[in-house]
C-alpha atoms as a PDB file:
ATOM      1  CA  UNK A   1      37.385 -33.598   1.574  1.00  0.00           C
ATOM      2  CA  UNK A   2      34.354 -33.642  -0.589  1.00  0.00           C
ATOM      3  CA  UNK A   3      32.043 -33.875   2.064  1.00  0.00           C
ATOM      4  CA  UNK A   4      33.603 -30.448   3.554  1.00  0.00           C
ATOM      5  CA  UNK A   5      33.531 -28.653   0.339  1.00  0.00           C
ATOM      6  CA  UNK A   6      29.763 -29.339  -0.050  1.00  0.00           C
ATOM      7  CA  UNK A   7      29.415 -28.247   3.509  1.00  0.00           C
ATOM      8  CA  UNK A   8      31.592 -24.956   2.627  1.00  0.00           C
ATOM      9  CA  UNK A   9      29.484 -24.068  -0.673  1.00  0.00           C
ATOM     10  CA  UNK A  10      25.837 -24.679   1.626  1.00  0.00           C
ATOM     11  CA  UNK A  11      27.355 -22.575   4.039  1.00  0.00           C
ATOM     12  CA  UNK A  12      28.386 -19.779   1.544  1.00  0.00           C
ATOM     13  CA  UNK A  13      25.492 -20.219  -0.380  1.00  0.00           C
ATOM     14  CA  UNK A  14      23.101 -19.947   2.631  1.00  0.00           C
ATOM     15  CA  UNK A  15      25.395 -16.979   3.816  1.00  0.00           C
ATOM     16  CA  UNK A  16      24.733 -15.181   0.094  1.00  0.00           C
ATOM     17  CA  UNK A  17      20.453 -16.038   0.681  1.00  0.00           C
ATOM     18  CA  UNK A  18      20.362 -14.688   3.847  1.00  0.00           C
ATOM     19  CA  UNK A  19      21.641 -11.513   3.119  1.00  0.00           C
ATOM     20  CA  UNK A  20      19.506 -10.967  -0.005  1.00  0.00           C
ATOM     21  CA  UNK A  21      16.177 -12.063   2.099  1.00  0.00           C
ATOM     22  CA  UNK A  22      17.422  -9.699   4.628  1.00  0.00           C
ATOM     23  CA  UNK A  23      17.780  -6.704   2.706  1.00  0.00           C
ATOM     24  CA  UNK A  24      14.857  -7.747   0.088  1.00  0.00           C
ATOM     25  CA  UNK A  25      12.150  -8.138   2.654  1.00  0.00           C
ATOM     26  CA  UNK A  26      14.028  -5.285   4.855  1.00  0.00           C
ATOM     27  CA  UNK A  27      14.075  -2.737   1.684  1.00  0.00           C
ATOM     28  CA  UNK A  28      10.280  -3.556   1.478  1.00  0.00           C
ATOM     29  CA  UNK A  29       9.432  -3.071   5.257  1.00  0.00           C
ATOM     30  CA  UNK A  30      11.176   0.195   5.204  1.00  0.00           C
ATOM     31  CA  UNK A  31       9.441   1.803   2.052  1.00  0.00           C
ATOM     32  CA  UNK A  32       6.125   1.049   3.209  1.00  0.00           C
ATOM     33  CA  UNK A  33       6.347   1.637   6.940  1.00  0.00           C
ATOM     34  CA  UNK A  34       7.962   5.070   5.235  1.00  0.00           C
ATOM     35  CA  UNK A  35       4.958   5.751   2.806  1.00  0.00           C
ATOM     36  CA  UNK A  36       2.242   4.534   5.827  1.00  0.00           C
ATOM     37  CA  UNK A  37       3.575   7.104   8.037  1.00  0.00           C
ATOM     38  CA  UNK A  38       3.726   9.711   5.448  1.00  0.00           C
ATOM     39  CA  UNK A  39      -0.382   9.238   4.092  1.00  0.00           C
ATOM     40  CA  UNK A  40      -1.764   7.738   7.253  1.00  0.00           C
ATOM     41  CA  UNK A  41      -3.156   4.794   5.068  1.00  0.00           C
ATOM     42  CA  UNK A  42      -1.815   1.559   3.821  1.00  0.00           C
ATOM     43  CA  UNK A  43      -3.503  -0.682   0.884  1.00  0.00           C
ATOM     44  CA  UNK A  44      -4.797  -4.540   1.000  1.00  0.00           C
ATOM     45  CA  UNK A  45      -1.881  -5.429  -0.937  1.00  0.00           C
ATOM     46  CA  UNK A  46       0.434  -3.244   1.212  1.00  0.00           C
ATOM     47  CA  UNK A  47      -0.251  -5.014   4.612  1.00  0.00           C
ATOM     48  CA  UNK A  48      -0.240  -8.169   3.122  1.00  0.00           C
ATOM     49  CA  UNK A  49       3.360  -7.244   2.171  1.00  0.00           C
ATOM     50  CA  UNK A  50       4.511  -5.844   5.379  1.00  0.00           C
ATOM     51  CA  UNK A  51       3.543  -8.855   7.204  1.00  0.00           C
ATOM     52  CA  UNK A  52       5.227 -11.129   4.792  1.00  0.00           C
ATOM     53  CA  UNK A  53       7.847  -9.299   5.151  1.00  0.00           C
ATOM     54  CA  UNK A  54       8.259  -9.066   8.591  1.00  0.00           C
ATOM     55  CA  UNK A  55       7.717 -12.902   9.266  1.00  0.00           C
ATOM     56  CA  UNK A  56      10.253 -13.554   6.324  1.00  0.00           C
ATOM     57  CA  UNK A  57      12.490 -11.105   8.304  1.00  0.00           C
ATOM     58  CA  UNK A  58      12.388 -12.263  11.924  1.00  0.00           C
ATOM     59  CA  UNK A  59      12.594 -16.253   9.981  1.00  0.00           C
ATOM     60  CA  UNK A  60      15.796 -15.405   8.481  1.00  0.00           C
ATOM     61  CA  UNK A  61      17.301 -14.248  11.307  1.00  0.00           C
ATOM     62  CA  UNK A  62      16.422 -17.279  13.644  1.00  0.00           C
ATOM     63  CA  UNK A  63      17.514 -19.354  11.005  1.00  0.00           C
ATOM     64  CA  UNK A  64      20.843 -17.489  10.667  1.00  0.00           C
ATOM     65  CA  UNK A  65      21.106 -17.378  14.327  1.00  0.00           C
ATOM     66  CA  UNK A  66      20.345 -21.163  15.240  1.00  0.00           C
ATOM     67  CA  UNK A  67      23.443 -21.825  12.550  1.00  0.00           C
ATOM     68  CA  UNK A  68      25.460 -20.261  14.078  1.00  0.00           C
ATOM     69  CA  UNK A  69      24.683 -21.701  17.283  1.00  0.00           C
ATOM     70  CA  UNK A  70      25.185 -25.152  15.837  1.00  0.00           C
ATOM     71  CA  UNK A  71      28.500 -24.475  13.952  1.00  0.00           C
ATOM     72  CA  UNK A  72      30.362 -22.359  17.271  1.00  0.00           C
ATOM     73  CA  UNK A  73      28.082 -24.375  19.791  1.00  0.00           C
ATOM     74  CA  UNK A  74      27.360 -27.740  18.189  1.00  0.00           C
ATOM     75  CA  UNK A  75      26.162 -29.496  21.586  1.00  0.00           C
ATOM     76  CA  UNK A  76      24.438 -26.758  22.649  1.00  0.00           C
ATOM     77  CA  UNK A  77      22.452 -26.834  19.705  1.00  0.00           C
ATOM     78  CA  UNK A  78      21.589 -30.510  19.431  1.00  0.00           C
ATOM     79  CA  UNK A  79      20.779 -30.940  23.247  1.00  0.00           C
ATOM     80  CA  UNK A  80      20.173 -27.524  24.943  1.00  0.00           C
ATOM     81  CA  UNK A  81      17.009 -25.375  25.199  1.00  0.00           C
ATOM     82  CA  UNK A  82      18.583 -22.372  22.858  1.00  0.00           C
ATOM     83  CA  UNK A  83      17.953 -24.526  19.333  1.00  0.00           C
ATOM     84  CA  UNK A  84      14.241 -25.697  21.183  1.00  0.00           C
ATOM     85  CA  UNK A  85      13.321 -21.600  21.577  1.00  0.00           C
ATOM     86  CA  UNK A  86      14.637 -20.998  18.322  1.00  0.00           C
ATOM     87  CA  UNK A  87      12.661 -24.463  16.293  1.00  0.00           C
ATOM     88  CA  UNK A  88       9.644 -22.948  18.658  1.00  0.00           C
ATOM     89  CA  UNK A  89      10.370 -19.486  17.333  1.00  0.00           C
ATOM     90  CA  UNK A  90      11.108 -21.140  13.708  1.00  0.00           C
ATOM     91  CA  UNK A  91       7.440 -22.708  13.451  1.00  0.00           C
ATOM     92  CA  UNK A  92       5.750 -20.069  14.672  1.00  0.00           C
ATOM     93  CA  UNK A  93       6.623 -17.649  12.104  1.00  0.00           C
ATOM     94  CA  UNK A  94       7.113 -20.247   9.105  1.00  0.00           C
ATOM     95  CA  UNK A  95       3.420 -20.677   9.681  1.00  0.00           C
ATOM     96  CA  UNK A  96       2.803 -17.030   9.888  1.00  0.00           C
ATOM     97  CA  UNK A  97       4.901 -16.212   6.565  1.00  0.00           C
ATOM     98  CA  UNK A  98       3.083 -19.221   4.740  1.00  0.00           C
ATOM     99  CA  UNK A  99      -0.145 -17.948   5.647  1.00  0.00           C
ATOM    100  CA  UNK A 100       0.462 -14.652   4.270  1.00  0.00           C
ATOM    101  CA  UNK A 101       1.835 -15.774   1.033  1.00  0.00           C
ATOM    102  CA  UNK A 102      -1.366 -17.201   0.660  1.00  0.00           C
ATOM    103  CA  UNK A 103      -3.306 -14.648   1.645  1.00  0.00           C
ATOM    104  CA  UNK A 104      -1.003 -12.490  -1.052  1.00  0.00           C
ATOM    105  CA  UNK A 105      -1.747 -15.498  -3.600  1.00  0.00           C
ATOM    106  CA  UNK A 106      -5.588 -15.201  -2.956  1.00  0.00           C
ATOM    107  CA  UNK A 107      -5.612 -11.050  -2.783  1.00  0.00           C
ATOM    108  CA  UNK A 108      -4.003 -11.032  -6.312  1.00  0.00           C
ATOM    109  CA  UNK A 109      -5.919 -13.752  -7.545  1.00  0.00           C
ATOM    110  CA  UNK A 110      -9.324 -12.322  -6.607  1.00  0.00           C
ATOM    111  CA  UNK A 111      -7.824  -8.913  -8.025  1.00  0.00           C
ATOM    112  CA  UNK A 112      -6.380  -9.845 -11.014  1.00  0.00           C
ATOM    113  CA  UNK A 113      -8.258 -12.663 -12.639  1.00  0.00           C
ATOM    114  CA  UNK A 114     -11.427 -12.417 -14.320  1.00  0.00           C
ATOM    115  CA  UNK A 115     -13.885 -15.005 -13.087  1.00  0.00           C
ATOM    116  CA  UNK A 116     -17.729 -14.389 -13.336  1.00  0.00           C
ATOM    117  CA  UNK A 117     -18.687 -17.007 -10.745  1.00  0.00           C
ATOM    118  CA  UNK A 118     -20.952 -15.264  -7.730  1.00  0.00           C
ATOM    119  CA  UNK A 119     -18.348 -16.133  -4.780  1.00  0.00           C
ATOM    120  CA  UNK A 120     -15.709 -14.943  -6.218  1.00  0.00           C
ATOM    121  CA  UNK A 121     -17.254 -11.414  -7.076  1.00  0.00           C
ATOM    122  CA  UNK A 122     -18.346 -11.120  -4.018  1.00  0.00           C
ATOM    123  CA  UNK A 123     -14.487 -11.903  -3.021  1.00  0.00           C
ATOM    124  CA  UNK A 124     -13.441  -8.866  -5.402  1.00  0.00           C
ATOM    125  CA  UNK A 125     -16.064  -6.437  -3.241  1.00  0.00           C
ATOM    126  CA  UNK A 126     -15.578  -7.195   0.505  1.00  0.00           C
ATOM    127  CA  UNK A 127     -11.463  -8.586  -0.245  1.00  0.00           C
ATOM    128  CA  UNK A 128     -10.114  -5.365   1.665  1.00  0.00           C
ATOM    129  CA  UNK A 129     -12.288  -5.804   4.210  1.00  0.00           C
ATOM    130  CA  UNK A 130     -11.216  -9.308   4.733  1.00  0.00           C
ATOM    131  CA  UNK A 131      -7.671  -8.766   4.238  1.00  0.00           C
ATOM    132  CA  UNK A 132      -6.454  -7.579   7.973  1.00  0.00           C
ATOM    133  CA  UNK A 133      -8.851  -9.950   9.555  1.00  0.00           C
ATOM    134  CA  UNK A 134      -7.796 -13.113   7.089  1.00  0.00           C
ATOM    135  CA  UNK A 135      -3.414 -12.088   8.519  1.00  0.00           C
ATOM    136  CA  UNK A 136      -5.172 -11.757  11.890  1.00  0.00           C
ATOM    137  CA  UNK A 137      -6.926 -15.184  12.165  1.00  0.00           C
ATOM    138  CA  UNK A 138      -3.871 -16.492  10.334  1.00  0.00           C
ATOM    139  CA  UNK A 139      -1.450 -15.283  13.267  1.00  0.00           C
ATOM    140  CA  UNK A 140      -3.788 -16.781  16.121  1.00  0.00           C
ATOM    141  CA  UNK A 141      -4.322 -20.128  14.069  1.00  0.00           C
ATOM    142  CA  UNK A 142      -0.037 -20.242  13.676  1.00  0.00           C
ATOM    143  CA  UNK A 143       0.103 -20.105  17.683  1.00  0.00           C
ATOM    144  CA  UNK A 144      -2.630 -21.779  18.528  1.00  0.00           C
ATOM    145  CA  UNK A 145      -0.936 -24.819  15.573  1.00  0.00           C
ATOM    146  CA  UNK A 146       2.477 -23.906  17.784  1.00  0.00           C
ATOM    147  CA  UNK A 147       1.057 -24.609  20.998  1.00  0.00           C
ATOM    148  CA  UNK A 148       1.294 -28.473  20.942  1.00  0.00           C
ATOM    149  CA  UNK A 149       5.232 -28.395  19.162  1.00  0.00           C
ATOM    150  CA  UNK A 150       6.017 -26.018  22.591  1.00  0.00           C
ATOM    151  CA  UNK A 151       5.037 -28.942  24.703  1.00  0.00           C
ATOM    152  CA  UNK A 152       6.413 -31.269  22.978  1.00  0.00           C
ATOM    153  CA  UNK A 153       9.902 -29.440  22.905  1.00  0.00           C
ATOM    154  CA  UNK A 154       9.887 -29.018  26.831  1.00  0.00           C
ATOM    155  CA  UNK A 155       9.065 -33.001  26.894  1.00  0.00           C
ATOM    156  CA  UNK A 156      12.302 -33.692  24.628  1.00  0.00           C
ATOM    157  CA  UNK A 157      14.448 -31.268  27.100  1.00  0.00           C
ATOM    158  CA  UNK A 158      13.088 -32.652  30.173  1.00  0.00           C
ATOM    159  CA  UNK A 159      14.361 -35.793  28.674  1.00  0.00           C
ATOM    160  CA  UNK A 160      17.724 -34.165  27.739  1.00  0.00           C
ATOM    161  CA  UNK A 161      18.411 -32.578  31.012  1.00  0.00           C
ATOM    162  CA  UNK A 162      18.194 -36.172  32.561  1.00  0.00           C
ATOM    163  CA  UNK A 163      20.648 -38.188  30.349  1.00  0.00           C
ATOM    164  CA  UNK A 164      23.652 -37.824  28.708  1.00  0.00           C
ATOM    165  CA  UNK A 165      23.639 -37.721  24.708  1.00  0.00           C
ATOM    166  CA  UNK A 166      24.974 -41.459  25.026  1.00  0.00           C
ATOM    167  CA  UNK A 167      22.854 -42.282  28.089  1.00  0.00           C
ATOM    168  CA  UNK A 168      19.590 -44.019  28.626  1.00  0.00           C
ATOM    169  CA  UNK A 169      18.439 -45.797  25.684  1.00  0.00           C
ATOM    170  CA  UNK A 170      14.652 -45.583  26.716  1.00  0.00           C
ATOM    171  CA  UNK A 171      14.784 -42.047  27.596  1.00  0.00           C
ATOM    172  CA  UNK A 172      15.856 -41.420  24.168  1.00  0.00           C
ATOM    173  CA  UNK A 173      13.106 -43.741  22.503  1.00  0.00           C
ATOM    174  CA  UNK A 174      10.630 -41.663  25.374  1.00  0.00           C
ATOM    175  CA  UNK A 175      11.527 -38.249  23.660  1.00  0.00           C
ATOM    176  CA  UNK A 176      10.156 -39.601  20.033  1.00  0.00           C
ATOM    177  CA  UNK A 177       6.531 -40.217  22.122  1.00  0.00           C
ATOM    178  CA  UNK A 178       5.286 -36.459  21.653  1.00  0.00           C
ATOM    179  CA  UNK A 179       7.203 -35.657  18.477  1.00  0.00           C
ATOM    180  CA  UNK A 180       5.477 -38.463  16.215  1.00  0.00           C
ATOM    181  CA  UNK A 181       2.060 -37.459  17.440  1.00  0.00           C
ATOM    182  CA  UNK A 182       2.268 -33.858  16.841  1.00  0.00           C
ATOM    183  CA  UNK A 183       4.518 -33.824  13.788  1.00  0.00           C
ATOM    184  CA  UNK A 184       1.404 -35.052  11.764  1.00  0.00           C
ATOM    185  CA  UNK A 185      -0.585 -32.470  13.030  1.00  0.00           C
ATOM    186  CA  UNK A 186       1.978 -29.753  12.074  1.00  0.00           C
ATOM    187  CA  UNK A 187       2.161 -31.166   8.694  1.00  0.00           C
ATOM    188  CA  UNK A 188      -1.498 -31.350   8.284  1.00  0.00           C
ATOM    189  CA  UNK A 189      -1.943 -27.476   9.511  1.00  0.00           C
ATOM    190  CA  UNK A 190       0.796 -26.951   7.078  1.00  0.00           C
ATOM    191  CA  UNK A 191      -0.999 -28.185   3.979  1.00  0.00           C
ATOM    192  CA  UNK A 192      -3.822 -26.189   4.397  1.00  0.00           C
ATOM    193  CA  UNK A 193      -2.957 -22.789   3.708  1.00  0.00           C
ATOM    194  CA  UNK A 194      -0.783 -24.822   1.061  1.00  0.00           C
ATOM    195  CA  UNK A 195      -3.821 -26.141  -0.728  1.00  0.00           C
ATOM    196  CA  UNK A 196      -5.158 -22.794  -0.444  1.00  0.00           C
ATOM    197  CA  UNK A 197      -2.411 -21.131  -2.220  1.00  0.00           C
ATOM    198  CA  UNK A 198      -2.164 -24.011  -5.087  1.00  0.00           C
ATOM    199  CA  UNK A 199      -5.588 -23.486  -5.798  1.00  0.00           C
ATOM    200  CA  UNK A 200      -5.630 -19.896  -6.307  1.00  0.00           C
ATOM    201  CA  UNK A 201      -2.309 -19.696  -8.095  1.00  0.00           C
ATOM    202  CA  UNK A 202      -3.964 -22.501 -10.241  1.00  0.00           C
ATOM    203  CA  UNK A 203      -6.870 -19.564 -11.179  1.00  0.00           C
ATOM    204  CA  UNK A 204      -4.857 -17.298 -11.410  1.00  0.00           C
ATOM    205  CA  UNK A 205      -2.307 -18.441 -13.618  1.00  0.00           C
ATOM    206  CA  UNK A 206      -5.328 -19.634 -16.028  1.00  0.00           C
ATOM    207  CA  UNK A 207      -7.047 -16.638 -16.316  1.00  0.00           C
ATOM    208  CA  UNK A 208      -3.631 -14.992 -17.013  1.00  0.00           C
ATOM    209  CA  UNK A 209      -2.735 -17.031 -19.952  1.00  0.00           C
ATOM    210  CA  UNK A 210      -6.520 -16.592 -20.808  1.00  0.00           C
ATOM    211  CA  UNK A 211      -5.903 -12.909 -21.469  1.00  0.00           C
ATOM    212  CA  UNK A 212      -2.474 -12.825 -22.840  1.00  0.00           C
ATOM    213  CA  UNK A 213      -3.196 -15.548 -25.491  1.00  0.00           C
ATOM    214  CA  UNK A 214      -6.268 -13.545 -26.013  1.00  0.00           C
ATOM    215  CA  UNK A 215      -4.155 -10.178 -26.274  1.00  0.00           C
ATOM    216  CA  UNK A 216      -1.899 -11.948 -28.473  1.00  0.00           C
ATOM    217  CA  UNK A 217      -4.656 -13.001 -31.158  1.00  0.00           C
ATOM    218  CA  UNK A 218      -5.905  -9.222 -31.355  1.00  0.00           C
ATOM    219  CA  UNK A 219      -2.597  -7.398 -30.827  1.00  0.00           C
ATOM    220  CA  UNK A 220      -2.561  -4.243 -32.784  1.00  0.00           C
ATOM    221  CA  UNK A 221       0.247  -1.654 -32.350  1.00  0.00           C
ATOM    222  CA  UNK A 222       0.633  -0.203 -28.644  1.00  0.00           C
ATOM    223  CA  UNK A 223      -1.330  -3.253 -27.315  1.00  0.00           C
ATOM    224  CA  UNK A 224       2.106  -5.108 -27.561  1.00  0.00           C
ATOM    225  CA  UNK A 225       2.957  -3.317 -24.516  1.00  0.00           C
ATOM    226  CA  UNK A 226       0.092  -4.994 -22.510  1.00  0.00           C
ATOM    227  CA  UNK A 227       0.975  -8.165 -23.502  1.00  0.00           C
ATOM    228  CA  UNK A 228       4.575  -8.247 -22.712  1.00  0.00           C
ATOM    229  CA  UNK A 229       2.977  -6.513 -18.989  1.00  0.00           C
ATOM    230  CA  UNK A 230       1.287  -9.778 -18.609  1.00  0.00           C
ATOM    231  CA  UNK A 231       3.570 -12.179 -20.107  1.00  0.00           C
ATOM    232  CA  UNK A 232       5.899 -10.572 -17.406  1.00  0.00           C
ATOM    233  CA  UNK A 233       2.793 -11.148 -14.516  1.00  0.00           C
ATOM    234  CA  UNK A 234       2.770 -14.412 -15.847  1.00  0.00           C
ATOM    235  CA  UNK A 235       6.253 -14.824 -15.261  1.00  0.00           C
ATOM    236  CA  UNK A 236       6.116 -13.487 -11.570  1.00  0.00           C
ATOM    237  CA  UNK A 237       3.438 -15.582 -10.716  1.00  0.00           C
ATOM    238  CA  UNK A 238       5.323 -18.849 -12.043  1.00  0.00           C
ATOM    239  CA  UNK A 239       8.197 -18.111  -9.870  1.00  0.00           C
ATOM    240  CA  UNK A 240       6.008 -17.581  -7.154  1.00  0.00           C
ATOM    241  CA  UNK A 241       4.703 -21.181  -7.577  1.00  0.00           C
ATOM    242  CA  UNK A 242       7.782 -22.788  -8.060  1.00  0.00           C
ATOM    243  CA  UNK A 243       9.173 -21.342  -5.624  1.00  0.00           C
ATOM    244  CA  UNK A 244       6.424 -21.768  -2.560  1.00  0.00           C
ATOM    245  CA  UNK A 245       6.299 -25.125  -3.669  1.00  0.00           C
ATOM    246  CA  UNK A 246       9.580 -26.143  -3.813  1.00  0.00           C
ATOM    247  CA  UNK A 247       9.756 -24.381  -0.191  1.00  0.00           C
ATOM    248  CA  UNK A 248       7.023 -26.461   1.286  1.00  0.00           C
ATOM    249  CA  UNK A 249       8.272 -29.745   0.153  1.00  0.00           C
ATOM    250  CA  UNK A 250      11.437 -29.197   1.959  1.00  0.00           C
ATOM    251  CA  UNK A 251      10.222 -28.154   4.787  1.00  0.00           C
ATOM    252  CA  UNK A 252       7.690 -31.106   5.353  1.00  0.00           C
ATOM    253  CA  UNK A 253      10.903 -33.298   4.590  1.00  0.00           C
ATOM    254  CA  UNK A 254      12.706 -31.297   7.450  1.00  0.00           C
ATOM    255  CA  UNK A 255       9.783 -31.577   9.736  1.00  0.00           C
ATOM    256  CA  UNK A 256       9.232 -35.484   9.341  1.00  0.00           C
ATOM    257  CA  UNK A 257      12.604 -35.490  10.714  1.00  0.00           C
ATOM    258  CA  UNK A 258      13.871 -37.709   8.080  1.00  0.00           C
ATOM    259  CA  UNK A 259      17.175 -35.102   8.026  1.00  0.00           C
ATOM    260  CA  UNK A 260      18.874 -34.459  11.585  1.00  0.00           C
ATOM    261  CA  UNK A 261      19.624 -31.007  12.730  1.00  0.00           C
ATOM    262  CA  UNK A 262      23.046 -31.988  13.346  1.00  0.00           C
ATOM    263  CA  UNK A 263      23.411 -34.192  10.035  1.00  0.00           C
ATOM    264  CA  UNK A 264      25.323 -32.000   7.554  1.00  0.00           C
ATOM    265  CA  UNK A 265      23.056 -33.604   4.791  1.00  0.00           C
ATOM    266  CA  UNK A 266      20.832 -31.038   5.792  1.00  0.00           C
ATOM    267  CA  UNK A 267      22.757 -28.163   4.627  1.00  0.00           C
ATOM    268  CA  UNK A 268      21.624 -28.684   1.163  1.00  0.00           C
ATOM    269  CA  UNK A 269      18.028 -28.694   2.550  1.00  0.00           C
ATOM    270  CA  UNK A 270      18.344 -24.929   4.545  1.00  0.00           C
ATOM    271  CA  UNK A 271      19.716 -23.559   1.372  1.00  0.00           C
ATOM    272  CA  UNK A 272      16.536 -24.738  -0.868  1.00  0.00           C
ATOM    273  CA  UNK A 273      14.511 -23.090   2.179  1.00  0.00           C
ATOM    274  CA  UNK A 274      16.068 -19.655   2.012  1.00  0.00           C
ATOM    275  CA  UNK A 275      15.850 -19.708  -1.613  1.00  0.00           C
ATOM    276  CA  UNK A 276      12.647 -19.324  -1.244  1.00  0.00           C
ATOM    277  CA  UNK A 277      12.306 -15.670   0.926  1.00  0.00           C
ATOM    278  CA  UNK A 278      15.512 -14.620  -0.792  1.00  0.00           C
ATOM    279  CA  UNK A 279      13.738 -15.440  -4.556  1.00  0.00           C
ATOM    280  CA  UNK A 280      10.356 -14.057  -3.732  1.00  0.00           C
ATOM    281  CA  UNK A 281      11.563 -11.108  -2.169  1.00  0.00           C
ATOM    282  CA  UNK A 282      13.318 -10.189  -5.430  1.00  0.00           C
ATOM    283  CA  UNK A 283      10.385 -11.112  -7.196  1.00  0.00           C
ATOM    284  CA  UNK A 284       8.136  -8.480  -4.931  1.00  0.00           C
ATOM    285  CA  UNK A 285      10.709  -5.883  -5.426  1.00  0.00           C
ATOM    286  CA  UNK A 286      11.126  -6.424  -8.962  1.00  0.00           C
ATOM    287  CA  UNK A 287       6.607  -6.603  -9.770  1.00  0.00           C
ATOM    288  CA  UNK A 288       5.592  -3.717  -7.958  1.00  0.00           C
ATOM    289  CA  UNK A 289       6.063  -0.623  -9.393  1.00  0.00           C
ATOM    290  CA  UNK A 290       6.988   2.071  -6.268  1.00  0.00           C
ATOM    291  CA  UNK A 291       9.603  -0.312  -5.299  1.00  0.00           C
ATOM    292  CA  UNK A 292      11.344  -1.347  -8.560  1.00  0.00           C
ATOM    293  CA  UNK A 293      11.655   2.470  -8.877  1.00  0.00           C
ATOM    294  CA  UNK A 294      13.032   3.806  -5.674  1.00  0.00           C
ATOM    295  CA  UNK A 295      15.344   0.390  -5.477  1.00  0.00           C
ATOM    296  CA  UNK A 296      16.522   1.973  -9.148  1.00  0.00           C
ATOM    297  CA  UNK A 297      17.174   4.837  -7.438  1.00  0.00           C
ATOM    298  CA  UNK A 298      19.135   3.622  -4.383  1.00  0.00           C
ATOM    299  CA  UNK A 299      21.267   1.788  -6.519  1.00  0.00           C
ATOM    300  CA  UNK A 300      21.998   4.379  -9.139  1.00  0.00           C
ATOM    301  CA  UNK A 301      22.876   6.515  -6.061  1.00  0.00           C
ATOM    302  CA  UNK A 302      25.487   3.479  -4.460  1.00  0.00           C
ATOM    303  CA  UNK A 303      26.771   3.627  -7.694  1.00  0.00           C
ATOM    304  CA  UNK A 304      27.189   6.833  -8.251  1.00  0.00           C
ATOM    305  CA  UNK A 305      29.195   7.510  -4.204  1.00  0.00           C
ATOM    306  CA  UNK A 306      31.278   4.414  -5.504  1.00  0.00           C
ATOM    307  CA  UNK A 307      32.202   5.993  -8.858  1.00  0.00           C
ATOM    308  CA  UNK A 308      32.978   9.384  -6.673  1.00  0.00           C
ATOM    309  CA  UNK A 309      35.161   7.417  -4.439  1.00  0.00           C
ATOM    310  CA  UNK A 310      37.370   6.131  -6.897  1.00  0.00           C
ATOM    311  CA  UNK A 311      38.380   9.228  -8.149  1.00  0.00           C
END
């Protein structure tokens, strides 16, 4: 009984994430594919946002689907080639979205923080020019990282296709051949745009506290106002951290396959992961300015067609 009530909260809870990532990184697609078409120009910071987004998105929605594929389908899911297309489909775009938090990690950080040192200006001068070429690389490196998993996917249905789930014992020690040699490597490409990320957040964060406990020393009248603006960047930026990193570490636990797909002890696991684009996606919403104040709006106007509706 206790076992199915934890399984009935992860469910409900993972239900509750999804939505929020869905309409948080949705709501943020929409308002800037809006503004784009309206000024025929998007920012740095913009398309590093939209294809965050958009990776969170389409991530969500494989993850929601290859649920429900195991809790209506559960066979299907642990043997057949639908839960292969979708953990294909799943690393492809985990990669992509990690990349581009990075790259959203670096863009603010060589923005934001004040750093004298000769690379990093030079960062601050040529960053927008780098920025669509930095997601680009980033997508080809995610497939080109996917490339082995695919073949070792079709190797572990091959062997699938030939047994039963209780059949040949050394077709089912076969299947492990390709999946220890390039889980590694996944976990490996992982950790570098992870250590990328850590170490800008690191500056970042620094040279944040730097200036507020500056601030703070030489606050005078309206300058309070400035500091709470950064004590609230601060803020942001810590739940960022948390956040990606807490996200990362369960997902190299996933991918070291010490957790089965079709263990229920995983539940717990997928709802730390979709903390994570649900959270940040709040975060985003809630830091930048334009959409703080139109998702005001929107929901002073829902609340406004409810109140007329009850009357």
């Amino acid at each position: 009984l206790k076992r199915l009530v934890a399984v009935l909260i992860s469910m409900i809870l993972l239900g509750v994430e999804s939505l929020v990532a869905s309409l948080g990184n949705g709501f943020i697609i929409v308002v800037i594919f809006t503004d784009w078409i309206k000024s025929r120009k998007v920012t740095s910071c913009e398309l590093i946002l939209t294809s965050l987004s958009i990776s969170r998105f389409l991530l969500q929605w494989i993850v929601m689907l290859s649920n429900f594929i195991y809790v209506v389908f559960p066979r299907t899911s642990t043997l057949g080639c639908k839960h292969k297309a979708f953990g294909i489909l799943w690393n492809y775009l985990n990669m992509v979205s990690l990349w581009c938090a990075t790259w959203l990690s670096v863009f603010y950080s060589v923005k934001i923080a004040n750093f004298t040192q000769p690379f990093f200006l030079w960062l601050k001068l040529r960053i927008a020019w780098l920025v669509p070429r930095l997601l680009l690389g980033s997508m080809m490196v995610s497939l080109v990282s996917t490339i082995p998993l695919v073949w070792s996917d079709v190797g572990i249905d091959l062997c699938n296709s030939r047994k039963s789930p209780e059949g040949n014992t050394t077709l089912n020690d076969a299947k492990n051949i390709p999946y220890l040699f390039f889980m590694p490597m996944a976990i490996v490409v992982s950790a570098i745009p992870f250590i990328i990320f850590l170490f800008s957040s690191i500056l970042l964060l620094i040279s944040q506290w730097k200036h507020t406990k500056k601030m703070k020393n030489n606050v005078t009248g309206l300058k309070d106002v400035s500091v709470a603006a950064h004590t609230n960047a601060m803020k942001s930026l810590l739940s960022f951290f948390i956040l990606y990193i807490t996200y990362f570490v369960t997902m190299i636990v996933i991918m070291a396959y010490t957790i089965k797909f079709q263990n229920s002890t995983r539940l717990p696991f997928e709802v730390l992961l979709c903390a994570y684009p649900s959270g940040h996606s709040i975060v985003l919403v809630l830091t930048n300015p334009k959409l703080k104040q139109l998702s005001v709006k929107i929901l002073h106007q829902i609340k406004c067609h409810l109140r007329e509706g009850t009357y």
